[in-house]
C-alpha atoms as a PDB file:
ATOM      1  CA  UNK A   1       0.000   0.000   0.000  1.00  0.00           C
ATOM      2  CA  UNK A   2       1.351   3.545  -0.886  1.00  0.00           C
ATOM      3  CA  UNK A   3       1.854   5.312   2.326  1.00  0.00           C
ATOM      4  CA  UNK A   4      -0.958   7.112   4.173  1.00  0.00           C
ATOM      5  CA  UNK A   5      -0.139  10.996   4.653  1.00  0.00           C
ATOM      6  CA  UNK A   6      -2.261  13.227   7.383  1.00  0.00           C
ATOM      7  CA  UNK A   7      -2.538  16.757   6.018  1.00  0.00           C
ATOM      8  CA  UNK A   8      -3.766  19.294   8.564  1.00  0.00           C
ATOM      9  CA  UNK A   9      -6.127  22.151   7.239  1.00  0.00           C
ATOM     10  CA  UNK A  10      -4.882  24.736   9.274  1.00  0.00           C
ATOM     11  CA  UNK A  11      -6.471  28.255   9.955  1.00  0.00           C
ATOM     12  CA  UNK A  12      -9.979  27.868   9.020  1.00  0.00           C
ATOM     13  CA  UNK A  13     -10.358  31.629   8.416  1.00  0.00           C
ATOM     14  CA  UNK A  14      -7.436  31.365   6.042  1.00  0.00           C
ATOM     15  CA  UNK A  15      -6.200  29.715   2.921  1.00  0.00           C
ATOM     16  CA  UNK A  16      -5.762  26.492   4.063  1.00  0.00           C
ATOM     17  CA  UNK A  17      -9.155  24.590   3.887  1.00  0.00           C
ATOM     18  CA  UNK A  18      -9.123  25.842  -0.265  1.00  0.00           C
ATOM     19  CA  UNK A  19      -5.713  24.389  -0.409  1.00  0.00           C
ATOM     20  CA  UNK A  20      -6.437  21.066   0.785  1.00  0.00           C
ATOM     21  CA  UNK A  21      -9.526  21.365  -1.498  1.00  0.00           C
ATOM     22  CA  UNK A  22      -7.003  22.291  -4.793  1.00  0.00           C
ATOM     23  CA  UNK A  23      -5.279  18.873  -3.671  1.00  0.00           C
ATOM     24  CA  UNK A  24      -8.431  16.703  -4.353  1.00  0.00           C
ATOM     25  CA  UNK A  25      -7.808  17.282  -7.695  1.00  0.00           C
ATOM     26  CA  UNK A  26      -4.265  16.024  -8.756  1.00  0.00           C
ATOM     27  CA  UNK A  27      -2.979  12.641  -8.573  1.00  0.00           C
ATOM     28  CA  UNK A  28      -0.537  11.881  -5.892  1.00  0.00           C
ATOM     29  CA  UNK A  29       0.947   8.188  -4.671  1.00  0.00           C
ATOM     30  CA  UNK A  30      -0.298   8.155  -1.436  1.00  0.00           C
ATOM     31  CA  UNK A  31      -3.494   7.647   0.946  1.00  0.00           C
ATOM     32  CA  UNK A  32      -4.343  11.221   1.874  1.00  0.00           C
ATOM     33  CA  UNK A  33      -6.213  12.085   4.905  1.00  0.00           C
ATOM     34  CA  UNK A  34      -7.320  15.421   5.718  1.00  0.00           C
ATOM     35  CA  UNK A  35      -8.354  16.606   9.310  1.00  0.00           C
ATOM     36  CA  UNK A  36     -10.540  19.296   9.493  1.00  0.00           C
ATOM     37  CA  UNK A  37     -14.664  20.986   9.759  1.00  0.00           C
ATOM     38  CA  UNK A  38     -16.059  18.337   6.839  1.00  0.00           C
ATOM     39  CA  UNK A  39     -18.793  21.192   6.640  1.00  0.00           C
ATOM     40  CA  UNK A  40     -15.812  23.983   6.252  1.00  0.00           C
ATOM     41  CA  UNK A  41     -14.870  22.179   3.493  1.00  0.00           C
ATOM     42  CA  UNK A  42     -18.042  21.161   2.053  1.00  0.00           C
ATOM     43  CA  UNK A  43     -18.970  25.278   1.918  1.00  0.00           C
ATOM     44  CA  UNK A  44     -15.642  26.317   1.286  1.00  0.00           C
ATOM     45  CA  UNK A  45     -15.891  24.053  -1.855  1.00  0.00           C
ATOM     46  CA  UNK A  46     -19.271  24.917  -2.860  1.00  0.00           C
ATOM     47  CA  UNK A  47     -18.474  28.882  -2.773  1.00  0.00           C
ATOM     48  CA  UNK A  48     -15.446  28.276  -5.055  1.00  0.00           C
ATOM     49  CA  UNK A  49     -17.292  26.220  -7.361  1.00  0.00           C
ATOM     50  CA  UNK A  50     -15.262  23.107  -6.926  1.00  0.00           C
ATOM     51  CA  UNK A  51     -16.368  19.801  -7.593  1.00  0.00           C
ATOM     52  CA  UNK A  52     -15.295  17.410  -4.819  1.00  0.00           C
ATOM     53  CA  UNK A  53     -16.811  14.114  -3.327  1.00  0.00           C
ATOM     54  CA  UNK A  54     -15.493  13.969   0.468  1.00  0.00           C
ATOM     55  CA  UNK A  55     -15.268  10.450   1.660  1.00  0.00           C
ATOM     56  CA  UNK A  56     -14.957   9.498   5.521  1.00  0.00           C
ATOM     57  CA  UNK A  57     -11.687   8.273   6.843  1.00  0.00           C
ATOM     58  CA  UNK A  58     -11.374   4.964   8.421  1.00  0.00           C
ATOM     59  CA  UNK A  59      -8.322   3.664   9.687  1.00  0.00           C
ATOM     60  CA  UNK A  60      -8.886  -0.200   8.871  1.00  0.00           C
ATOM     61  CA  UNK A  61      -9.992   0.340   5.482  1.00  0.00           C
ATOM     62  CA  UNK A  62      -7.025   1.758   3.356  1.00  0.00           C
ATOM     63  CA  UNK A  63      -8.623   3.961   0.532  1.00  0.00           C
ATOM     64  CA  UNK A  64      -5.599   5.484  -1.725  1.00  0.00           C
ATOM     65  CA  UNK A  65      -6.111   8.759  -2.921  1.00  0.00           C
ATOM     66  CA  UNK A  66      -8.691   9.351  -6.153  1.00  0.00           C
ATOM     67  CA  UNK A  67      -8.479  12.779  -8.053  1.00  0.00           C
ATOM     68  CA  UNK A  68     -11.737  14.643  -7.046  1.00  0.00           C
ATOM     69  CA  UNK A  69     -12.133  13.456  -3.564  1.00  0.00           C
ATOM     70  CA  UNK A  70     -10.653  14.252  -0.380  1.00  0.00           C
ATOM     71  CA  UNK A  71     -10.672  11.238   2.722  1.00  0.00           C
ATOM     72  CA  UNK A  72     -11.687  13.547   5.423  1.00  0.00           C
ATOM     73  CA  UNK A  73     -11.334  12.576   9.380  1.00  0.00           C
ATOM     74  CA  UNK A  74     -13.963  15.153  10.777  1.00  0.00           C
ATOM     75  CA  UNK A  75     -12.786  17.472  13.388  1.00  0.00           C
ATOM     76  CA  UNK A  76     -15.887  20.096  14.489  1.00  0.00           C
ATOM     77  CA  UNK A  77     -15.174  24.150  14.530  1.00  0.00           C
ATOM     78  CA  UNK A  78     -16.402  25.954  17.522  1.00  0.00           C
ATOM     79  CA  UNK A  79     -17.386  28.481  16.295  1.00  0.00           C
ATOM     80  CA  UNK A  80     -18.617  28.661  12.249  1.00  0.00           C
ATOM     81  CA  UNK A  81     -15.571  30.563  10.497  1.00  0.00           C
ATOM     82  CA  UNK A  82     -15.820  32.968   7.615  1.00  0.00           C
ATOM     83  CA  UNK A  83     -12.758  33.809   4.964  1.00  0.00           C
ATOM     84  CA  UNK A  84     -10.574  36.164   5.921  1.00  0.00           C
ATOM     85  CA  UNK A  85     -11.804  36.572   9.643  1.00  0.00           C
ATOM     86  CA  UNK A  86      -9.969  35.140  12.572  1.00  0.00           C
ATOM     87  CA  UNK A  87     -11.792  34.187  15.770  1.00  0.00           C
ATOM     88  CA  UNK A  88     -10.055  32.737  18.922  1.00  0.00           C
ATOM     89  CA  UNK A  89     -12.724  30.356  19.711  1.00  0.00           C
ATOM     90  CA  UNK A  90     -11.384  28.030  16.907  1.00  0.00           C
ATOM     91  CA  UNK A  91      -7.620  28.517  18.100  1.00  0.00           C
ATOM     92  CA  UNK A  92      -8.370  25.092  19.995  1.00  0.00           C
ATOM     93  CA  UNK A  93      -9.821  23.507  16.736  1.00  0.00           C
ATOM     94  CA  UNK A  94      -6.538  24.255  14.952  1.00  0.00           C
ATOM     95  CA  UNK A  95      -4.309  22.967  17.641  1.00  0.00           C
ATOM     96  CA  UNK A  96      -6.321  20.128  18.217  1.00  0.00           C
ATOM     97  CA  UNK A  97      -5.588  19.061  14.638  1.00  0.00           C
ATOM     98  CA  UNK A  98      -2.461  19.450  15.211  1.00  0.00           C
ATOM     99  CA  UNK A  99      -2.472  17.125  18.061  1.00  0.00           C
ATOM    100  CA  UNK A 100      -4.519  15.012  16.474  1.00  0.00           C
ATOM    101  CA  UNK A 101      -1.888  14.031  13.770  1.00  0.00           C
ATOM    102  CA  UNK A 102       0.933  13.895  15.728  1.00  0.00           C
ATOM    103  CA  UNK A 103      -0.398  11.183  17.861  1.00  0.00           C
ATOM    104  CA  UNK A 104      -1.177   9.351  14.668  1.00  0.00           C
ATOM    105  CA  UNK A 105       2.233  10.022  13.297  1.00  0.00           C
ATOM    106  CA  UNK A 106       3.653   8.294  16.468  1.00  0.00           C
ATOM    107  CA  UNK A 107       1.706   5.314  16.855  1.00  0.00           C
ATOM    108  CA  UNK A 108       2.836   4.745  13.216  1.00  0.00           C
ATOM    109  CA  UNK A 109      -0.773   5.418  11.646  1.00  0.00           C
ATOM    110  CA  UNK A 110       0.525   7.785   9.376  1.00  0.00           C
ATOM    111  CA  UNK A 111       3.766   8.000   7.724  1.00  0.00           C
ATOM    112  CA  UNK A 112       4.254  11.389   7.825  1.00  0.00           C
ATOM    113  CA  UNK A 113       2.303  14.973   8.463  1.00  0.00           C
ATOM    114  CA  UNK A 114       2.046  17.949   6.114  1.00  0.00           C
ATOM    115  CA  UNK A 115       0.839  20.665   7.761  1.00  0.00           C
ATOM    116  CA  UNK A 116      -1.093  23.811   5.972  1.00  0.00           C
ATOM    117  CA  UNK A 117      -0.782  27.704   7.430  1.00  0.00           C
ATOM    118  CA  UNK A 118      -2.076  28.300  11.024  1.00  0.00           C
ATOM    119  CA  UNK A 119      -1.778  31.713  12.278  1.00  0.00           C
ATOM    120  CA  UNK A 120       0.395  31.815  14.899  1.00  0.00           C
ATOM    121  CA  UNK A 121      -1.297  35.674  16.740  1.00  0.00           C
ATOM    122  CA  UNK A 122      -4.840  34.084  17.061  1.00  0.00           C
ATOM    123  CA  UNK A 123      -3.655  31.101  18.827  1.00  0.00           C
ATOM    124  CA  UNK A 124      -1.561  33.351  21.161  1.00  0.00           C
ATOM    125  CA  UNK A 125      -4.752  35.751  21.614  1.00  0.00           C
ATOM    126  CA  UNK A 126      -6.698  33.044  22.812  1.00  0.00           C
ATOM    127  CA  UNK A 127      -4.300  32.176  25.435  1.00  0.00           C
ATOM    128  CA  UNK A 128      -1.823  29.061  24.331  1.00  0.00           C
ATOM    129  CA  UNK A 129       1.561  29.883  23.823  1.00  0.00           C
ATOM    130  CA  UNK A 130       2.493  29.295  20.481  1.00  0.00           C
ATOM    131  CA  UNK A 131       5.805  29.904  18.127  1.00  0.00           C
ATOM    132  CA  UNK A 132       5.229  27.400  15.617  1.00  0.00           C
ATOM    133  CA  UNK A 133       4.836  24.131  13.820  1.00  0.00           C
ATOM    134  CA  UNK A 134       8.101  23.262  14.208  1.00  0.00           C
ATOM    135  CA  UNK A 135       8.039  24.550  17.924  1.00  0.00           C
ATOM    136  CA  UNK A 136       5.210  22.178  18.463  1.00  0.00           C
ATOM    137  CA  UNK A 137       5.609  19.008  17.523  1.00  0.00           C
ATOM    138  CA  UNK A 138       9.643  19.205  19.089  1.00  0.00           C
ATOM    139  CA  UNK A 139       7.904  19.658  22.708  1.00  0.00           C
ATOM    140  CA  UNK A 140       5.546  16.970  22.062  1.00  0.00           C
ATOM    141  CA  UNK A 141       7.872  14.058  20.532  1.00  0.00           C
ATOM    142  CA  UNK A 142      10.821  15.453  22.898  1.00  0.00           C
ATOM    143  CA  UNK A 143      13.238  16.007  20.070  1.00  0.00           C
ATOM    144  CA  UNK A 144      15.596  18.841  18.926  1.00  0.00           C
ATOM    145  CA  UNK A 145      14.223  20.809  15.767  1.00  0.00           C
ATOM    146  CA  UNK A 146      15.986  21.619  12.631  1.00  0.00           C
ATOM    147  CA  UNK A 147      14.132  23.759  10.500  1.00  0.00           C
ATOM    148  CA  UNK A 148      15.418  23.510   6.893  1.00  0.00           C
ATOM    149  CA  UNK A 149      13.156  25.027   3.606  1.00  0.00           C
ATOM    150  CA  UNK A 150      13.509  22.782   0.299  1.00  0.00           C
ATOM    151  CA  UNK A 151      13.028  24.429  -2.945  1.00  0.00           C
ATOM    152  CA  UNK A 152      14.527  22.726  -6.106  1.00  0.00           C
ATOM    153  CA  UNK A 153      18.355  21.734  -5.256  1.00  0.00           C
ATOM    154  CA  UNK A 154      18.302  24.715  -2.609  1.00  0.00           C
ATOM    155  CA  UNK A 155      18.187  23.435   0.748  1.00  0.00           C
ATOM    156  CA  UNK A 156      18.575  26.011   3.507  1.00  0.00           C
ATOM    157  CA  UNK A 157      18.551  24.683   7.566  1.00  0.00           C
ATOM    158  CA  UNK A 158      18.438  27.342  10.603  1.00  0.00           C
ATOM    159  CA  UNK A 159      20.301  27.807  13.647  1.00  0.00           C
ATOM    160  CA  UNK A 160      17.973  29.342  15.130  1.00  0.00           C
ATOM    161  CA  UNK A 161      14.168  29.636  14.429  1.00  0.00           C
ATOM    162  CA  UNK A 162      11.480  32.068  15.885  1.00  0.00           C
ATOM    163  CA  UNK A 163      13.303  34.490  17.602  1.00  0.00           C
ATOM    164  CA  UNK A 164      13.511  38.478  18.070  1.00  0.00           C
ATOM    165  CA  UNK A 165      16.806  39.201  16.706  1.00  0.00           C
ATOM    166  CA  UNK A 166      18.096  40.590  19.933  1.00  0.00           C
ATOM    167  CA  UNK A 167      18.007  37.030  21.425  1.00  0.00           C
ATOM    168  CA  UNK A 168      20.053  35.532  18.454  1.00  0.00           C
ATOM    169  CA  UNK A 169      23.496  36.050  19.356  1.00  0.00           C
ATOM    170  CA  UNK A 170      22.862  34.319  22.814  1.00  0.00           C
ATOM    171  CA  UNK A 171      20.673  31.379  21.349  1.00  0.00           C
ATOM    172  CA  UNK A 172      23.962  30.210  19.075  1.00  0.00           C
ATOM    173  CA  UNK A 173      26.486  28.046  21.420  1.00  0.00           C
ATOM    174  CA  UNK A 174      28.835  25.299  20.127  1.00  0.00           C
ATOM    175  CA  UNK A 175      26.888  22.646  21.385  1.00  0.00           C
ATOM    176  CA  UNK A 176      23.796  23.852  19.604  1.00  0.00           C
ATOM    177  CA  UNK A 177      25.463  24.519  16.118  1.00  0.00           C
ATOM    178  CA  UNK A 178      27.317  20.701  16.310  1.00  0.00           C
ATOM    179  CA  UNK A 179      23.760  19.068  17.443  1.00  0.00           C
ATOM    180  CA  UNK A 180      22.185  21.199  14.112  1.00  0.00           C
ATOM    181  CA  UNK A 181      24.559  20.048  11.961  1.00  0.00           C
ATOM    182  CA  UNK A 182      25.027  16.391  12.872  1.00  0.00           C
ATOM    183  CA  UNK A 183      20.880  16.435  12.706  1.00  0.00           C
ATOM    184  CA  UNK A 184      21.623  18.158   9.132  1.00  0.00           C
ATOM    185  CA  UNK A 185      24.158  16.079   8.175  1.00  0.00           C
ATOM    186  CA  UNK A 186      22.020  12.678   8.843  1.00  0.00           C
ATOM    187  CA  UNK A 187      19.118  13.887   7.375  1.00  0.00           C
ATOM    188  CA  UNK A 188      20.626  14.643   4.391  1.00  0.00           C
ATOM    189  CA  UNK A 189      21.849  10.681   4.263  1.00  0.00           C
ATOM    190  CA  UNK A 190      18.777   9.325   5.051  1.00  0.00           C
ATOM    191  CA  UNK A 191      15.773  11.600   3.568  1.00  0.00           C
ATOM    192  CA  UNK A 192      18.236  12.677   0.225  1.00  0.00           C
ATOM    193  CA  UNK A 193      20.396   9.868   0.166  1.00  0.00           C
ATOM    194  CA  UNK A 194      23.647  12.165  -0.214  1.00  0.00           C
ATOM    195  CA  UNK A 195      26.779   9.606   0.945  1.00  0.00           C
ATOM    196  CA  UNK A 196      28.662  13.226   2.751  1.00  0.00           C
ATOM    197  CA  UNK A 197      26.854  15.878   2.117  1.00  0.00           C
ATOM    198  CA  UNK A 198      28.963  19.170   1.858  1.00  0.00           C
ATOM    199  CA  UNK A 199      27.255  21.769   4.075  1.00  0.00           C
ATOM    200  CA  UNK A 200      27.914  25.291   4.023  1.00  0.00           C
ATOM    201  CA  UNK A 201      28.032  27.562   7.489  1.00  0.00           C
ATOM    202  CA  UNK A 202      26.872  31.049   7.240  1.00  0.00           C
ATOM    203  CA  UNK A 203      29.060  33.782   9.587  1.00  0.00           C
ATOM    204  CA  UNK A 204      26.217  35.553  12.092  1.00  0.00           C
ATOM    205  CA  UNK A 205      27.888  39.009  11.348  1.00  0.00           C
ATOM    206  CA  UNK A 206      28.340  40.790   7.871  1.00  0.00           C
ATOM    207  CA  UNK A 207      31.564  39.963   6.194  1.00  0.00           C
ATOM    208  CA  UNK A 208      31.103  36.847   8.468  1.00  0.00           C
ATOM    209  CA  UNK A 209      32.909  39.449  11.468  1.00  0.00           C
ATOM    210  CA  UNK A 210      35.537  40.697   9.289  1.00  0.00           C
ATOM    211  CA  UNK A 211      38.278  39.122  11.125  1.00  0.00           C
ATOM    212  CA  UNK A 212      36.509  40.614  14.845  1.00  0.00           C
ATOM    213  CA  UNK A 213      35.886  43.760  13.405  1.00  0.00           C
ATOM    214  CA  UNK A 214      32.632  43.223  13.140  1.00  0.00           C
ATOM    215  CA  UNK A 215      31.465  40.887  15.862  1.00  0.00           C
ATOM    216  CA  UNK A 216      33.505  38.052  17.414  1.00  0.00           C
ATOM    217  CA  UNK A 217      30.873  35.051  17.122  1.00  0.00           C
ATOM    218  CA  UNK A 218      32.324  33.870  14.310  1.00  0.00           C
ATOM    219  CA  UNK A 219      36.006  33.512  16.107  1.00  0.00           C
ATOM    220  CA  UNK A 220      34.311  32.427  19.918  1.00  0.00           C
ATOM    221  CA  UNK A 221      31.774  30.277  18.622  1.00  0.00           C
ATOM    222  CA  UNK A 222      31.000  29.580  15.254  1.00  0.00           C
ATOM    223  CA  UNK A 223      34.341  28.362  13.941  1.00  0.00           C
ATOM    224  CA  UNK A 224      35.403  26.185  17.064  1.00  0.00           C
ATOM    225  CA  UNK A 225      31.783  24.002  16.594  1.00  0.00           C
ATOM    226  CA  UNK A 226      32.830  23.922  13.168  1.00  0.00           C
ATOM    227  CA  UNK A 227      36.517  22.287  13.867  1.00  0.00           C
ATOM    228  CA  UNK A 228      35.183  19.990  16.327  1.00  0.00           C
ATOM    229  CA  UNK A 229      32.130  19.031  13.753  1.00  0.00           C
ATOM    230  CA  UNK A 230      34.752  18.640  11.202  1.00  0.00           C
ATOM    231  CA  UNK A 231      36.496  15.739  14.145  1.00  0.00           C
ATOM    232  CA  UNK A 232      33.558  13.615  14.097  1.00  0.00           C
ATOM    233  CA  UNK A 233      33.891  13.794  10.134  1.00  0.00           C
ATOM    234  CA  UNK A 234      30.907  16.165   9.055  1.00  0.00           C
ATOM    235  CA  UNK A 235      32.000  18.126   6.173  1.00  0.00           C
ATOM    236  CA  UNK A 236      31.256  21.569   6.992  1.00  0.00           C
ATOM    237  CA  UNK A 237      32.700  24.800   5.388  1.00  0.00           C
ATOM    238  CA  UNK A 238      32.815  28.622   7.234  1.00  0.00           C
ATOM    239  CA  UNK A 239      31.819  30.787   8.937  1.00  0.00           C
ATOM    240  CA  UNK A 240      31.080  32.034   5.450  1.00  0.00           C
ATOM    241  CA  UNK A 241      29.643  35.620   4.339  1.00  0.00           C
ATOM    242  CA  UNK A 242      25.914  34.850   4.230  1.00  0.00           C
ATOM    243  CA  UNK A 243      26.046  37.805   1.483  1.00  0.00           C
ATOM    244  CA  UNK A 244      27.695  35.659  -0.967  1.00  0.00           C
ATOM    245  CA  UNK A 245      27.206  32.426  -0.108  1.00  0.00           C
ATOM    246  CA  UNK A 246      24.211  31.975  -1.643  1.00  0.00           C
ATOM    247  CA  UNK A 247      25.857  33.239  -5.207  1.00  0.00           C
ATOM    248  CA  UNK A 248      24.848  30.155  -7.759  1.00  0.00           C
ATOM    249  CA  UNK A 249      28.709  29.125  -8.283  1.00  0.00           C
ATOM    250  CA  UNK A 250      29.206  29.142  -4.679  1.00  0.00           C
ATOM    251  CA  UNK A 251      26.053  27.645  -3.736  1.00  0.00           C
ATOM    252  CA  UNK A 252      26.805  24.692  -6.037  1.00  0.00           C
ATOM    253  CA  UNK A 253      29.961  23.625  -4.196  1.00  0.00           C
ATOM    254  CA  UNK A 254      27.347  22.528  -1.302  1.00  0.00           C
ATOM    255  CA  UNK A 255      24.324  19.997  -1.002  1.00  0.00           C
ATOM    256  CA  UNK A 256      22.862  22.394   1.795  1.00  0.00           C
ATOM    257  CA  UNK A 257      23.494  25.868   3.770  1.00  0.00           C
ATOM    258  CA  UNK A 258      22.759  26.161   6.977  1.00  0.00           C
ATOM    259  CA  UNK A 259      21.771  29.947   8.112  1.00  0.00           C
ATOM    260  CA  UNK A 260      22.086  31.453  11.819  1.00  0.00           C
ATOM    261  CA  UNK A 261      18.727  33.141  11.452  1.00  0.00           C
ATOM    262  CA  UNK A 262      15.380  33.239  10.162  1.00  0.00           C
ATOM    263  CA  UNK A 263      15.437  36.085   7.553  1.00  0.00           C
ATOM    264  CA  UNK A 264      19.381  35.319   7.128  1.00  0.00           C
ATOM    265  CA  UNK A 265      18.222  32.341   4.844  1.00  0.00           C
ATOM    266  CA  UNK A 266      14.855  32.193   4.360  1.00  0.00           C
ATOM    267  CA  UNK A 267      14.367  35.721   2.063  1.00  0.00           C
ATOM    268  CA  UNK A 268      16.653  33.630  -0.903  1.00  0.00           C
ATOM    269  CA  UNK A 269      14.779  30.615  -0.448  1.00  0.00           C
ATOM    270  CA  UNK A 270      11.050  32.509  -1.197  1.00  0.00           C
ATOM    271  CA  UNK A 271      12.519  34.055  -3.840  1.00  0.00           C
ATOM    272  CA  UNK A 272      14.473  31.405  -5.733  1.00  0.00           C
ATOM    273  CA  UNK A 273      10.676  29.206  -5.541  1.00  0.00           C
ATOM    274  CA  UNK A 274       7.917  30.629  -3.544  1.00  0.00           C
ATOM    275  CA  UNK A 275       5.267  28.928  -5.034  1.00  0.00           C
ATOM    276  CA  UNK A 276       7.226  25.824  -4.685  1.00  0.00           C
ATOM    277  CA  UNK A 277       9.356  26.023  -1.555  1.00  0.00           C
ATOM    278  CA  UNK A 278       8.394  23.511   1.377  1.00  0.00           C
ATOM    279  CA  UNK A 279       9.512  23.605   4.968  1.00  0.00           C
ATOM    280  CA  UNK A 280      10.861  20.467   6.504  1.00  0.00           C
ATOM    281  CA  UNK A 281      11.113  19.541  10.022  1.00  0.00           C
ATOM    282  CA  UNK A 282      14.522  17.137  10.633  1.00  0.00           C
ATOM    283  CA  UNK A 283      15.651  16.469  13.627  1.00  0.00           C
ATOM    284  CA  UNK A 284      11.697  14.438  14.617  1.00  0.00           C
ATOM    285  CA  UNK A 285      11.071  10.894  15.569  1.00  0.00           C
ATOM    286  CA  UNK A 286       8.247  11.431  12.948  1.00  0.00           C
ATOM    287  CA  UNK A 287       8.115  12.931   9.095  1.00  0.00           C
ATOM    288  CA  UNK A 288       6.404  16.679   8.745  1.00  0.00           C
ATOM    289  CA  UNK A 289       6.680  18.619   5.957  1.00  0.00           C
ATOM    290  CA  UNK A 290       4.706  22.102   5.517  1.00  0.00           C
ATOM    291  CA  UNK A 291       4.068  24.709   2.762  1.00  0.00           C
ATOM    292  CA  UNK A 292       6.628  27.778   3.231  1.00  0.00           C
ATOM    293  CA  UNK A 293       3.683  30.826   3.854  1.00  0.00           C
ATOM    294  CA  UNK A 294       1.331  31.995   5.875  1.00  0.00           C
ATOM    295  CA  UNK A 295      -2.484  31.852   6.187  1.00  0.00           C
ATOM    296  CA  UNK A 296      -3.039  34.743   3.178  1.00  0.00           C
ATOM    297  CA  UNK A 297      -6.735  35.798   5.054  1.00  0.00           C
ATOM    298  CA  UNK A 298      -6.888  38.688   2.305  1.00  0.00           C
ATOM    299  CA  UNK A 299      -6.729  35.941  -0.176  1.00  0.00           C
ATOM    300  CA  UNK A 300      -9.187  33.337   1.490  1.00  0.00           C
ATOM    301  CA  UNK A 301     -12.022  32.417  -0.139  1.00  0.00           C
ATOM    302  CA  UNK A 302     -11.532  34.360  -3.435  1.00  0.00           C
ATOM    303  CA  UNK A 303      -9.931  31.258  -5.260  1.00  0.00           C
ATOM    304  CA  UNK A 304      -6.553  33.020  -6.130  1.00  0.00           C
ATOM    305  CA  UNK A 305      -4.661  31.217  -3.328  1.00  0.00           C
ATOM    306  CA  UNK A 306      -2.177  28.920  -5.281  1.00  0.00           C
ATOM    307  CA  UNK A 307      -1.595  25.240  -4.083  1.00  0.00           C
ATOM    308  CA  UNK A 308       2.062  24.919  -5.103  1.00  0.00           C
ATOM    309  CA  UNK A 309       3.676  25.145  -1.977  1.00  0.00           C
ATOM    310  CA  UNK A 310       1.402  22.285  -0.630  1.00  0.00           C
ATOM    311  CA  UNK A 311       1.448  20.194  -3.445  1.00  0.00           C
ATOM    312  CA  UNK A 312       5.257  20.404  -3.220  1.00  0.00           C
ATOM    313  CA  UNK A 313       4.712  19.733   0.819  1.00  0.00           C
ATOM    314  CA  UNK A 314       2.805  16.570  -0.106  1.00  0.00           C
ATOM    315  CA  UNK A 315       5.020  15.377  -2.873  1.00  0.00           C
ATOM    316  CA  UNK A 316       8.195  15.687  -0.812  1.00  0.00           C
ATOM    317  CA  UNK A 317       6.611  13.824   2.379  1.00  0.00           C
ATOM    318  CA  UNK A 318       5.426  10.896   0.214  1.00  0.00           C
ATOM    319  CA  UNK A 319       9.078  10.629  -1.113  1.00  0.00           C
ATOM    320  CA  UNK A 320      10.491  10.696   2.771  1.00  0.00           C
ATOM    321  CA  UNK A 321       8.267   8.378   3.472  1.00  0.00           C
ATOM    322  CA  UNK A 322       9.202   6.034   0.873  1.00  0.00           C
ATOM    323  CA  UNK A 323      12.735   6.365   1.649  1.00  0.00           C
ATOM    324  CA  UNK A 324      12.459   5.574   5.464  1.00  0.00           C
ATOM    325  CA  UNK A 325       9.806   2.601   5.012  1.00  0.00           C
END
């Protein structure tokens, strides 16, 4: 049997639900289950004008997934939710999914999670502290994250994830750049199949400190994890200038880049693929993979939203999950 995929439908206000919808449609090697408001979908679907049977999801029946339907595991709203309007009293609803699938993912129901937009304020607004996907599903399996985004042959892993960028400098220690990069380094092997895959370290300062003269991380920190990294056999290059490490003939010298902060790395990877880029979670005792944008609520429920970062999502967690069966 092909293996069976969980997709959460995120922020029902948003673009999610339409997303998973626009998925219904294309062919992919998998069983697909969705988790969200059947009746969300079921209006979201009928105000777009799309034609889509939803079928009910049941674990001891294995259905594969048919273009035009959706398998659907039914998860109610509490409150009915309208495009482009956020309400806290579905913040639960969304997390709930969330919960739902990684409980799945662990008892080895599904092979691996792909996760559409939530929005991260709403949830905080209605009183759960909340940074993230990736945030979440580390404190529930007890692992260490590793956020890398996927676009093409560009792969691009953090150092650090969701964090003001006062806090940065302090966040990056030796021990947490050699536990990135050995979680790096192995997922590469095992979800890419690279034998040693040549990883690229950006500096935290411009000019990656100019020798000191422009901040000393690179000389306390940065280069010392890399030496010791480079001990255990992990072929790592840097601190390099993040300015010009992402120039094509020195980005093709490496099978991955791994950036100290969020909009260090990210800003090339949205614009070398937006429409295609997907976020991947390594570092889990499960697979999750996730579209690389945010819940669009000025764009939800017009029809423009544009599925390719999910359908990348779902097409790169099927291929994991191939790999590690």
């Amino acid at each position: 049997m092909p293996p069976r995929i969980v997709l959460t439908s995120g922020e029902p206000a948003g673009i999610g639900p339409e997303l998973c919808l626009a998925l219904a449609a294309r062919r992919f090697e998998c069983e697909l289950v969705c988790l969200a408001d059947r009746a969300l979908l079921a209006d979201r679907a009928q105000a777009l004008g799309l034609r889509v049977s939803l079928r009910t999801y049941r674990p001891d029946a294995p259905c594969p997934h048919d273009p035009g339907s959706l398998t659907v595991e039914h998860h109610a709203l509490a409150a009915a939710s309208e495009p482009g309007r956020l309400d806290v009293r579905n913040a639960r609803y969304v997390t709930g999914l969330l919960e739902r699938a990684c409980e799945g993912a662990r008892a080895g129901e599904f092979a691996a999670i792909v996760t559409a937009p939530v929005h991260k304020g709403v949830i905080n607004d209605a009183g759960m502290p909340f940074t993230g996907h990736t945030e979440f599903f580390a404190e529930r399996t007890g692992a260490f994250p590793v956020m890398m985004l996927v676009t093409g042959s560009l792969r691009v892993a953090l150092a650090t994830t969701h964090l003001p960028l006062a806090r940065v400098s302090g966040a990056i220690t030796r021990e947490s750049l050699c536990t990135i990069a050995t979680i790096l380094d192995r997922d590469l092997k095992r979800g890419w199949g690279l034998v040693r895959p040549r990883i690229a370290v950006c500096g935290l300062n411009p000019h990656a400190g100019e020798g000191g003269h422009l901040g000393d991380e690179e000389i306390r920190v940065i280069a010392p994890a890399l030496e010791t990294l480079r001990a255990r056999g992990i072929d790592v290059a840097g601190p390099l200038p993040a300015d010009t490490v992402f120039v094509p003939r020195v980005l093709a010298g490496y099978d991955a880049v791994l950036a100290m902060y969020h909009d260090q790395g990210l800003p090339v990877v949205k614009h070398a693929g937006f429409d295609t880029a997907v976020n991947v979670t390594l570092g889990l005792p499960i697979l999750r993979t996730s579209v690389d944008h945010g819940t669009a609520l000025e764009l939800a429920g017009t029809g423009r939203a544009e599925p390719g970062s999910l359908i990348a999502a779902l097409e790169l967690a099927v291929a994991l999950a191939r790999r590690r069966a």
